[in-house]
N, C-alpha and C. Protein backbone atom coordinates (compact mmCIF):
# COMPACT_ATOMS: atom_id res chain seq x y z
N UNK A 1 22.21 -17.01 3.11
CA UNK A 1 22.77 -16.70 1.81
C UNK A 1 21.85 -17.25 0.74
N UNK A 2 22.12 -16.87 -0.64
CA UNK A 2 21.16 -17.74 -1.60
C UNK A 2 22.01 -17.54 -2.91
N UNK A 3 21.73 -18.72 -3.00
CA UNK A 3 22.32 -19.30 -4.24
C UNK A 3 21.64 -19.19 -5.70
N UNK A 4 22.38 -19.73 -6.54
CA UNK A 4 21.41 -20.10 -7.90
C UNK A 4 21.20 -20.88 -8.08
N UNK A 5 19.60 -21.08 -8.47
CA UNK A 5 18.95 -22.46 -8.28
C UNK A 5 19.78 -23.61 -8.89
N UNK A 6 19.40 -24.77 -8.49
CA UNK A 6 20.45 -25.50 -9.37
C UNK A 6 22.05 -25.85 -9.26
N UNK A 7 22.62 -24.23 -9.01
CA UNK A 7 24.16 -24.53 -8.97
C UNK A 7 24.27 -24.97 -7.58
N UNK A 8 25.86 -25.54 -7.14
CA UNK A 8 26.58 -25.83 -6.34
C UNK A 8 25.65 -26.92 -5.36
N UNK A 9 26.13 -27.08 -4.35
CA UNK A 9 25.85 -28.20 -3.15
C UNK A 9 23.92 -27.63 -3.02
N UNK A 10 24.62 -26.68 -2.64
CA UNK A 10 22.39 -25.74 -1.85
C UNK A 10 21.99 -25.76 -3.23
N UNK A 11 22.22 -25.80 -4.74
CA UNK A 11 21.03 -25.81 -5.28
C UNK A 11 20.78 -27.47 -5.59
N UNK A 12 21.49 -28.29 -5.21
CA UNK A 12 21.51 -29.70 -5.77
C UNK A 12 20.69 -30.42 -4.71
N UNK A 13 20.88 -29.69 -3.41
CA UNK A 13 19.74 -30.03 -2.18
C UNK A 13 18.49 -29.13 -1.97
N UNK A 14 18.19 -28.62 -3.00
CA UNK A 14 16.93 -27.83 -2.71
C UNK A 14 16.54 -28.34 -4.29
N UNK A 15 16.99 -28.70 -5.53
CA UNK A 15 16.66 -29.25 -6.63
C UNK A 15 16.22 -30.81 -6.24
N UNK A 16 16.92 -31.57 -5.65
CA UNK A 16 16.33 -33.16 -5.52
C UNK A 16 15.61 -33.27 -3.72
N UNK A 17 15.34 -31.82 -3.00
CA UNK A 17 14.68 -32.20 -1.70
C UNK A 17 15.44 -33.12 -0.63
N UNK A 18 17.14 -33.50 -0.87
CA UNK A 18 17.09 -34.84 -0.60
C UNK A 18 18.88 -34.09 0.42
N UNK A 19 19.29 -34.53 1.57
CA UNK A 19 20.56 -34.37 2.22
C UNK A 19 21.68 -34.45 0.78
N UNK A 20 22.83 -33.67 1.06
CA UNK A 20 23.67 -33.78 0.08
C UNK A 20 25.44 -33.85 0.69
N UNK A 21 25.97 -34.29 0.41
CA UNK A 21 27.69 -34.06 0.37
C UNK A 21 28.79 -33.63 -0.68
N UNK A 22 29.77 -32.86 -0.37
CA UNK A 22 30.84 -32.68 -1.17
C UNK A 22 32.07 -32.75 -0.60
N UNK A 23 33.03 -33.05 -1.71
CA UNK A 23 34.55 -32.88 -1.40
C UNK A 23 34.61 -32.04 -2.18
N UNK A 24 35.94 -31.34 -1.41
CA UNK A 24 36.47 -30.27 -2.33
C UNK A 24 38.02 -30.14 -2.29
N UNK A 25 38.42 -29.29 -3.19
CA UNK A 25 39.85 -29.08 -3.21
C UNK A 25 40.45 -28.46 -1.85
N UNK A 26 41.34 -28.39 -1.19
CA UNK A 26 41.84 -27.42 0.35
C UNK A 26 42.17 -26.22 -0.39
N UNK A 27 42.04 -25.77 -1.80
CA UNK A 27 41.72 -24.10 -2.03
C UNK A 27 40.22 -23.28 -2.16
N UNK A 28 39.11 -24.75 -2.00
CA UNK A 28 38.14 -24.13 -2.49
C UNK A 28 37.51 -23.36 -0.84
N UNK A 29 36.90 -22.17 -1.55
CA UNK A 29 37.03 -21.28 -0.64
C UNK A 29 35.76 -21.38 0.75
N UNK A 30 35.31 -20.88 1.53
CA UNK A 30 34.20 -21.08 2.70
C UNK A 30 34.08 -19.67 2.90
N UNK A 31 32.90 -19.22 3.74
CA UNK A 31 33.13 -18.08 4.52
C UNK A 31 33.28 -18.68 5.92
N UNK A 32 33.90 -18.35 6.42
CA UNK A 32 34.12 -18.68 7.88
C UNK A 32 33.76 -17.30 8.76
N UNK A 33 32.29 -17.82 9.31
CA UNK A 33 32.08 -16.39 10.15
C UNK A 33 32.68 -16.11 11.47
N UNK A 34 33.42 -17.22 11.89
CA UNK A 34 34.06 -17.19 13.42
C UNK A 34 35.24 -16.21 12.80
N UNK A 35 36.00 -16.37 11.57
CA UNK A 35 37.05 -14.95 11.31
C UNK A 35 36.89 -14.27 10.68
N UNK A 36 35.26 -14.06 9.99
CA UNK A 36 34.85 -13.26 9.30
C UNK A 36 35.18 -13.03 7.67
N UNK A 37 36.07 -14.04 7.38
CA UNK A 37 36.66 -14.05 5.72
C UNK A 37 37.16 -15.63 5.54
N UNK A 38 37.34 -15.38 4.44
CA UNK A 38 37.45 -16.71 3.84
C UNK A 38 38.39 -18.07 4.24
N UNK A 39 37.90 -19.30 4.02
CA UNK A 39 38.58 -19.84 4.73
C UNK A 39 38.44 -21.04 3.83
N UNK A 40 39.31 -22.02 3.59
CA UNK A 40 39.23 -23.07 3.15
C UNK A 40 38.56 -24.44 3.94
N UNK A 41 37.70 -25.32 3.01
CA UNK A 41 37.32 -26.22 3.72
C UNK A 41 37.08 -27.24 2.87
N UNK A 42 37.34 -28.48 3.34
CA UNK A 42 37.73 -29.63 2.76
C UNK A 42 36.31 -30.56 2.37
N UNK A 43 35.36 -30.60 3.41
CA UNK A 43 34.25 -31.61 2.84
C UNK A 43 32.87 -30.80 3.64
N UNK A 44 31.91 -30.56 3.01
CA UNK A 44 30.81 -29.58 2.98
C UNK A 44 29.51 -30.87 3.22
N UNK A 45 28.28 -31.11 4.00
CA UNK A 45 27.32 -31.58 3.90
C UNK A 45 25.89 -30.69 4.18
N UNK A 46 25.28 -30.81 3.72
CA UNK A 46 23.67 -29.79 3.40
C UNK A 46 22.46 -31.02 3.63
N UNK A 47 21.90 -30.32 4.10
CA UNK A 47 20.20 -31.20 4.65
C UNK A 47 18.98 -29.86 4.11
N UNK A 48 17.95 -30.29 3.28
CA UNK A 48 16.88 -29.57 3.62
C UNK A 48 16.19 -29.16 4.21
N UNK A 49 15.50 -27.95 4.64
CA UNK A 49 14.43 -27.67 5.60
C UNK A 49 13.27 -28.17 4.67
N UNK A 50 12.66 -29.33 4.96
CA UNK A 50 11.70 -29.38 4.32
C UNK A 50 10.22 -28.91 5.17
N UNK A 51 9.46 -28.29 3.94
CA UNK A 51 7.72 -27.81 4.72
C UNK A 51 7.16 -27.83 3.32
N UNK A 52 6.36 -28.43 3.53
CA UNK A 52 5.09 -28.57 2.45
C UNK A 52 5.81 -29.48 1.22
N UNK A 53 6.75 -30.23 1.67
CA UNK A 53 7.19 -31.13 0.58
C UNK A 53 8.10 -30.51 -0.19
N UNK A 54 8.53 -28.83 -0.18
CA UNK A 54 9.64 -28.13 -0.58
C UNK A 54 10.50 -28.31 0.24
N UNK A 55 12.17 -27.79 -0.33
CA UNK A 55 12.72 -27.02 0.63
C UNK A 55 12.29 -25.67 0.99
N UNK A 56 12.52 -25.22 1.90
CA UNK A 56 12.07 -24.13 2.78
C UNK A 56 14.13 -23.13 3.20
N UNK A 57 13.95 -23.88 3.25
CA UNK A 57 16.11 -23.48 3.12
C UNK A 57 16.95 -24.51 3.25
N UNK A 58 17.83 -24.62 3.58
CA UNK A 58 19.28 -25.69 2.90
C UNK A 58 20.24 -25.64 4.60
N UNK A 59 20.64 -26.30 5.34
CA UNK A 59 21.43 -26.40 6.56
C UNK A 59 22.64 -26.79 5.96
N UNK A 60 23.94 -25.88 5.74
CA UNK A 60 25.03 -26.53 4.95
C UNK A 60 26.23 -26.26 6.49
N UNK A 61 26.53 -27.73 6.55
CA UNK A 61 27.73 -27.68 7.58
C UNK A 61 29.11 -28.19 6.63
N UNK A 62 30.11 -27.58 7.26
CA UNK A 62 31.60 -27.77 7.03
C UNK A 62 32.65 -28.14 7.85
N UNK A 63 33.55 -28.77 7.43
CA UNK A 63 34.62 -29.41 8.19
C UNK A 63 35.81 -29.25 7.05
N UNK A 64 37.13 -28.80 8.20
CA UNK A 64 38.10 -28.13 7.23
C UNK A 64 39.36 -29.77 7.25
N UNK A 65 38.83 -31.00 7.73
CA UNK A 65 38.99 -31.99 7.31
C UNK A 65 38.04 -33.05 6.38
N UNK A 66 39.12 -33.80 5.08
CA UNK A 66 38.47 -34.26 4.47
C UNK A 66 37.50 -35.47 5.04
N UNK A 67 36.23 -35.50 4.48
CA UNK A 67 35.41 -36.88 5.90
C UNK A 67 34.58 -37.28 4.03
N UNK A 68 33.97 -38.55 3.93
CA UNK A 68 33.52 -39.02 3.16
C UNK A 68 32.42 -39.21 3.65
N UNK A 69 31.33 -38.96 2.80
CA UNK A 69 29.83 -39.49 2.81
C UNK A 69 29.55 -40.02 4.04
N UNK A 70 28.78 -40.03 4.82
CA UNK A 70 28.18 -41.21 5.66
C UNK A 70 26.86 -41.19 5.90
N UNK A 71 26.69 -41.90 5.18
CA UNK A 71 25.16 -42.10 5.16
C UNK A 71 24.20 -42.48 6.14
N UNK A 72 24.35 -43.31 7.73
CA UNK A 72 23.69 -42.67 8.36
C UNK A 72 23.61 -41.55 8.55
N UNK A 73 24.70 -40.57 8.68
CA UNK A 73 24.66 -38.75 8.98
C UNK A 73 23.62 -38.40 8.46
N UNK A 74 23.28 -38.73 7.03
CA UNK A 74 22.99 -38.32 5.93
C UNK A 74 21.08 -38.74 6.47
N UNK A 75 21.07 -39.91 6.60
CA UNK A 75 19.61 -40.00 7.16
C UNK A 75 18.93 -39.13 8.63
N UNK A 76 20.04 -39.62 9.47
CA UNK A 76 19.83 -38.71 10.55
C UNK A 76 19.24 -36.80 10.25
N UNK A 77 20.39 -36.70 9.09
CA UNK A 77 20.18 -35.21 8.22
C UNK A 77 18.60 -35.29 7.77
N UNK A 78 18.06 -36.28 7.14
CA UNK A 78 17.24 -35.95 6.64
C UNK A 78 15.62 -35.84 7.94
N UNK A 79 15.92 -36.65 8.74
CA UNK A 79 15.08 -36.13 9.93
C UNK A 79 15.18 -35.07 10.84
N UNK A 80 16.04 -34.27 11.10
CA UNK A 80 16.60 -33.31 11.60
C UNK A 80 16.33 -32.08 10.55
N UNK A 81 16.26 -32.25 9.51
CA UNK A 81 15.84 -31.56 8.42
C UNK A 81 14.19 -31.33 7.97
N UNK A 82 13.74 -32.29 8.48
CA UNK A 82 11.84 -32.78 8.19
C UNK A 82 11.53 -31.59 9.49
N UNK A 83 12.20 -32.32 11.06
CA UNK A 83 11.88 -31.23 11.64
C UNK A 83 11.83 -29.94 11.92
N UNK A 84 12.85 -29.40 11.62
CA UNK A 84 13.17 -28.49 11.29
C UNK A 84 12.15 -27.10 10.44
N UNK A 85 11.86 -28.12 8.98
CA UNK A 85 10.50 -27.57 8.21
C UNK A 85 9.78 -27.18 8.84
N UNK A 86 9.47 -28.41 9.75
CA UNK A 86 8.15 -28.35 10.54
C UNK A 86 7.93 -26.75 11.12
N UNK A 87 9.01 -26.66 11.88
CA UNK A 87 8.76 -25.76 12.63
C UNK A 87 9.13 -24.51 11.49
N UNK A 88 9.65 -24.00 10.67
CA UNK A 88 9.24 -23.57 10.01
C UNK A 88 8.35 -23.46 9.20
N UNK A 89 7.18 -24.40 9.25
CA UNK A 89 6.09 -24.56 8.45
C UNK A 89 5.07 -23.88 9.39
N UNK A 90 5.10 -24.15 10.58
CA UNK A 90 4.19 -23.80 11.66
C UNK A 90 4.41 -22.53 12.28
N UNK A 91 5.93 -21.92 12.06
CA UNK A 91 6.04 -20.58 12.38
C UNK A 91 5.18 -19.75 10.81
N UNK A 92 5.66 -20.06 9.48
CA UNK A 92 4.47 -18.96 8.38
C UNK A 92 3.12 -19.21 8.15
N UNK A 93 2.87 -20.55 9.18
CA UNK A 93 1.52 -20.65 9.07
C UNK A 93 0.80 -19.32 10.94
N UNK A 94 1.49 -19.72 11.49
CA UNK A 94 1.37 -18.95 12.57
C UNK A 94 1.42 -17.21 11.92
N UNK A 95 2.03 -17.38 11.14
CA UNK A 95 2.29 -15.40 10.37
C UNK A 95 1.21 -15.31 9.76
N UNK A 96 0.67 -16.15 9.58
CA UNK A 96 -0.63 -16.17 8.27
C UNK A 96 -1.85 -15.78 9.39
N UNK A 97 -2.27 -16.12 10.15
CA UNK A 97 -3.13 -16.52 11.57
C UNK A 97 -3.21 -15.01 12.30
N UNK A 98 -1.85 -14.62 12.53
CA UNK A 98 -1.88 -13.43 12.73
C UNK A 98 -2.22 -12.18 12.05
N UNK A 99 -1.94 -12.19 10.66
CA UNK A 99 -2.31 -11.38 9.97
C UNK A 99 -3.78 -11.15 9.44
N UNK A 100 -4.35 -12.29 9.53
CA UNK A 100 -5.84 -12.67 9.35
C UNK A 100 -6.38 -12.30 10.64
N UNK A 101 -5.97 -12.35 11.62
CA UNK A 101 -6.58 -11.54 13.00
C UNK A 101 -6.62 -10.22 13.05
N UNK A 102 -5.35 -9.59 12.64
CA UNK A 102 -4.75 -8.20 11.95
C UNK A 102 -6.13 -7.67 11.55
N UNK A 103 -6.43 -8.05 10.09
CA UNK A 103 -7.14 -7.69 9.24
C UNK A 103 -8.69 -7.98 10.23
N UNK A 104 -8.81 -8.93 10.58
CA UNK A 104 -10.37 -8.91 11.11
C UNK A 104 -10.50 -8.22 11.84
N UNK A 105 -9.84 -7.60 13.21
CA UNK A 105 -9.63 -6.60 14.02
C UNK A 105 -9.75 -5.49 13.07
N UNK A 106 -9.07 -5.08 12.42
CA UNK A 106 -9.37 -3.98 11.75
C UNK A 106 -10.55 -3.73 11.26
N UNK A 107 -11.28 -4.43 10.49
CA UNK A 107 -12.64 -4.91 9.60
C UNK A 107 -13.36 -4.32 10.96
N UNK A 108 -13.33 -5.27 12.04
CA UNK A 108 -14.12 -5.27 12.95
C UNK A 108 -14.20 -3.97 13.63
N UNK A 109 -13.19 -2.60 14.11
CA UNK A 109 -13.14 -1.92 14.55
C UNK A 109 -13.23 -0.47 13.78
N UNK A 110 -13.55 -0.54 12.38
CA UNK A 110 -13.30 0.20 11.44
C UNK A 110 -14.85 0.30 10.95
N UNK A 111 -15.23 -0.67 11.13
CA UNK A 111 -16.44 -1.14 10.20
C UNK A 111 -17.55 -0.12 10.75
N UNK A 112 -18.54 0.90 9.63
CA UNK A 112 -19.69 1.39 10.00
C UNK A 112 -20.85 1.14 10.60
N UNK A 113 -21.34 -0.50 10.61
CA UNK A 113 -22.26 -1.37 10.76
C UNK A 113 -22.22 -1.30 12.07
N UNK A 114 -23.13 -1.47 12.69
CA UNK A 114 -22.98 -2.30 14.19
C UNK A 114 -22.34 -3.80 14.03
N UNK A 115 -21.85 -4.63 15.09
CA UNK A 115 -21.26 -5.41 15.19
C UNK A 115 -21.30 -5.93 16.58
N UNK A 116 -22.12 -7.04 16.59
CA UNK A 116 -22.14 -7.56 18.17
C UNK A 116 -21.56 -8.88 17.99
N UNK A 117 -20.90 -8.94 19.20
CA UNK A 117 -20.39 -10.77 18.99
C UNK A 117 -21.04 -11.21 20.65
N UNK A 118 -21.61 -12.59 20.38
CA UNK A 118 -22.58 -13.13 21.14
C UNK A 118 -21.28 -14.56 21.85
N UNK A 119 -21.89 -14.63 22.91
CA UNK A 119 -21.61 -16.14 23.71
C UNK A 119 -22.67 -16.94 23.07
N UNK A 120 -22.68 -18.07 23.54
CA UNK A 120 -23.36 -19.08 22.93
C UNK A 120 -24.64 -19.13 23.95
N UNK A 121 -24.85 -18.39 24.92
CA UNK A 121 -25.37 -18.34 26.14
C UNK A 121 -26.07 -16.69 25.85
N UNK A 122 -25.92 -16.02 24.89
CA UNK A 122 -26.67 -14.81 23.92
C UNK A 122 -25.99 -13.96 24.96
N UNK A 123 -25.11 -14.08 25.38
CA UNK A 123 -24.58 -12.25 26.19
C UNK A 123 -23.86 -11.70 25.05
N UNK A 124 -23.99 -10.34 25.52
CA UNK A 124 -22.84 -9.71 24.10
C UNK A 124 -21.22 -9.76 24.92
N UNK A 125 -20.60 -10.10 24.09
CA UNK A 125 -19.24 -10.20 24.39
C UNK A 125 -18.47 -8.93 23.95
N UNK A 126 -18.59 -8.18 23.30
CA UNK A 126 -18.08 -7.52 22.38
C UNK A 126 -18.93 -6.51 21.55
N UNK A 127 -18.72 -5.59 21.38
CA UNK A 127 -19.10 -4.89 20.19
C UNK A 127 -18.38 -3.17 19.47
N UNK A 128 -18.53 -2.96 18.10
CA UNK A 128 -17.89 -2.39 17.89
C UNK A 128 -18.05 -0.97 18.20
N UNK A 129 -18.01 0.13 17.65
CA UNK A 129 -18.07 1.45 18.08
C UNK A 129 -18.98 1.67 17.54
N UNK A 130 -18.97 1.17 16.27
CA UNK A 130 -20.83 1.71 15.24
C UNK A 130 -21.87 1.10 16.10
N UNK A 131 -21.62 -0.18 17.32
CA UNK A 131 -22.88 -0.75 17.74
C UNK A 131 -22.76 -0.43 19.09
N UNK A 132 -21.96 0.52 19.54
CA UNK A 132 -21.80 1.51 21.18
C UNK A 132 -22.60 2.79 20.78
N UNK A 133 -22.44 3.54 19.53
CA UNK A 133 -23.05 4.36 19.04
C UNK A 133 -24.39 3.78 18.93
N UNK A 134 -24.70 3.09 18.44
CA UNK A 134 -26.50 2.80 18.09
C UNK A 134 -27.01 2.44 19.30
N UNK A 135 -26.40 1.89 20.04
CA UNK A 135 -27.14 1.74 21.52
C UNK A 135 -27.34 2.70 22.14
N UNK A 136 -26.04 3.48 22.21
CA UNK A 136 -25.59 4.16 23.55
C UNK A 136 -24.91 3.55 25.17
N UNK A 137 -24.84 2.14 24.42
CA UNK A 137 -23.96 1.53 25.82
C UNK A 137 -22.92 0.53 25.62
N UNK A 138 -21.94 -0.11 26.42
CA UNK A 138 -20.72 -0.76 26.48
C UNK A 138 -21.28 -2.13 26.76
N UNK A 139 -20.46 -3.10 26.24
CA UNK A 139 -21.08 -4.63 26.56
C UNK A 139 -20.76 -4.27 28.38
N UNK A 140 -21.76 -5.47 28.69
CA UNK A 140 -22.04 -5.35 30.12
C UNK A 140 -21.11 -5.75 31.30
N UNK A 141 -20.43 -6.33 30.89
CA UNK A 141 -19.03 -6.41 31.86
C UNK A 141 -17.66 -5.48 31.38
N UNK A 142 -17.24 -4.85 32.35
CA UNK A 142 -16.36 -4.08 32.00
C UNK A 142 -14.80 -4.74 31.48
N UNK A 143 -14.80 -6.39 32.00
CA UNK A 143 -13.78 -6.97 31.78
C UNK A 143 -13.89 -7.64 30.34
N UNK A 144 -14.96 -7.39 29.71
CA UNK A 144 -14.78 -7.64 28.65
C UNK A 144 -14.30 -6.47 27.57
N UNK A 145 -13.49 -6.67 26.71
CA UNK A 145 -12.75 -6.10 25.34
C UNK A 145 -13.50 -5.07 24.37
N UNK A 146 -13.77 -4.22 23.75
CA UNK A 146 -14.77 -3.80 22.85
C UNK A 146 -14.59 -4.02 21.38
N UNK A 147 -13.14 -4.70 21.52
CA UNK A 147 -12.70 -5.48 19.98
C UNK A 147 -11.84 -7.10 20.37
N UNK A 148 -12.46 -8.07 19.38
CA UNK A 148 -12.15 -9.35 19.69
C UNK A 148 -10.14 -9.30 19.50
N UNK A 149 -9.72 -10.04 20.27
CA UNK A 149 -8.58 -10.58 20.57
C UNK A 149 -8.04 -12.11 19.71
C-alpha cells in the first residue's frame, strides 16, 4: 500500500528511518486481509526496510489487542528491518547487473564491428556475427557461446 508521505504511522517511519508504534481507538479501522474488509485494531507497530540509509518500505504489524510500546520489540524491529533492506538492496542492485548484461549482450550481438573476446591465454572465447562474417569461422570449440553470458 502507500501512503502520504509524512501522514499516519508509515509516513512517520519512513520520515524519521526509525521503528514506530501506535494506539488507537477499537473503531479505528485496519484492512484485514484474512476477511478481506475492514477490521478494527487496537495497537499497530511499523519497522523500516532500510537500504542505502532510506526506507525502502515500512513492515506495519497489528494486534486487535491493546499492547504498549516495547522497546526491545522495537530494537529487535530495527535489526530485522536493516536486514531486510539488505536484501532488498541486493535484490535492485542484482536488477541493475542484469540489465547492464541485457544491454551489453545486445551491444555485443547487434554491433557491426567485429568483436572478439580473448582468454587471458589469447584463445578466442567468443565472437560476434560481424567477426564470424570477417573471418568466415566459429570460435574454435564448439562448447563455447558466440555471445558472452
Amino acid at each position: 500500500m502507500r501512503g502520504k508521505p509524512g501522514h499516519g504511522l508509515v509516513g512517520r517511519i519512513v520520515r524519521s528511518g526509525r521503528p514506530d508504534w501506535t494506539l488507537t481507538s477499537p473503531t479505528t479501522p485496519c484492512f484485514c486481509a484474512a476477511r478481506r474488509q475492514p477490521a478494527p485494531h487496537r495497537s499497530a507497530v511499523g519497522f523500516p526496510l532500510l537500504s542505502g540509509g532510506e526506507a525502502a518500505g515500512v513492515l506495519e504489524l497489528f494486534t486487535f489487542e491493546l499492547a504498549e510500546p516495547d522497546e526491545e520489540m522495537l530494537r529487535l524491529m530495527s535489526v530485522v528491518g536493516a536486514e531486510l533492506g539488505r536484501l532488498v538492496e541486493r535484490a535492485r542492485a542484482e536488477a541493475l547487473v542484469r540489465a547492464g548484461e541485457e544491454r551489453y549482450r545486445l551491444l555485443f550481438e547487434s554491433a557491426t564491428d567485429a568483436i572478439f573476446l580473448e582468454s587471458r591465454d589469447c584463445r578466442i572465447m567468443a565472437m560476434n556475427a560481424a567477426a564470424e562474417k570477417l573471418t568466415g569461422t566459429r570460435p574454435p570449440s564448439s562448447k563455447v557461446r558466440t555471445s558472452p553470458s
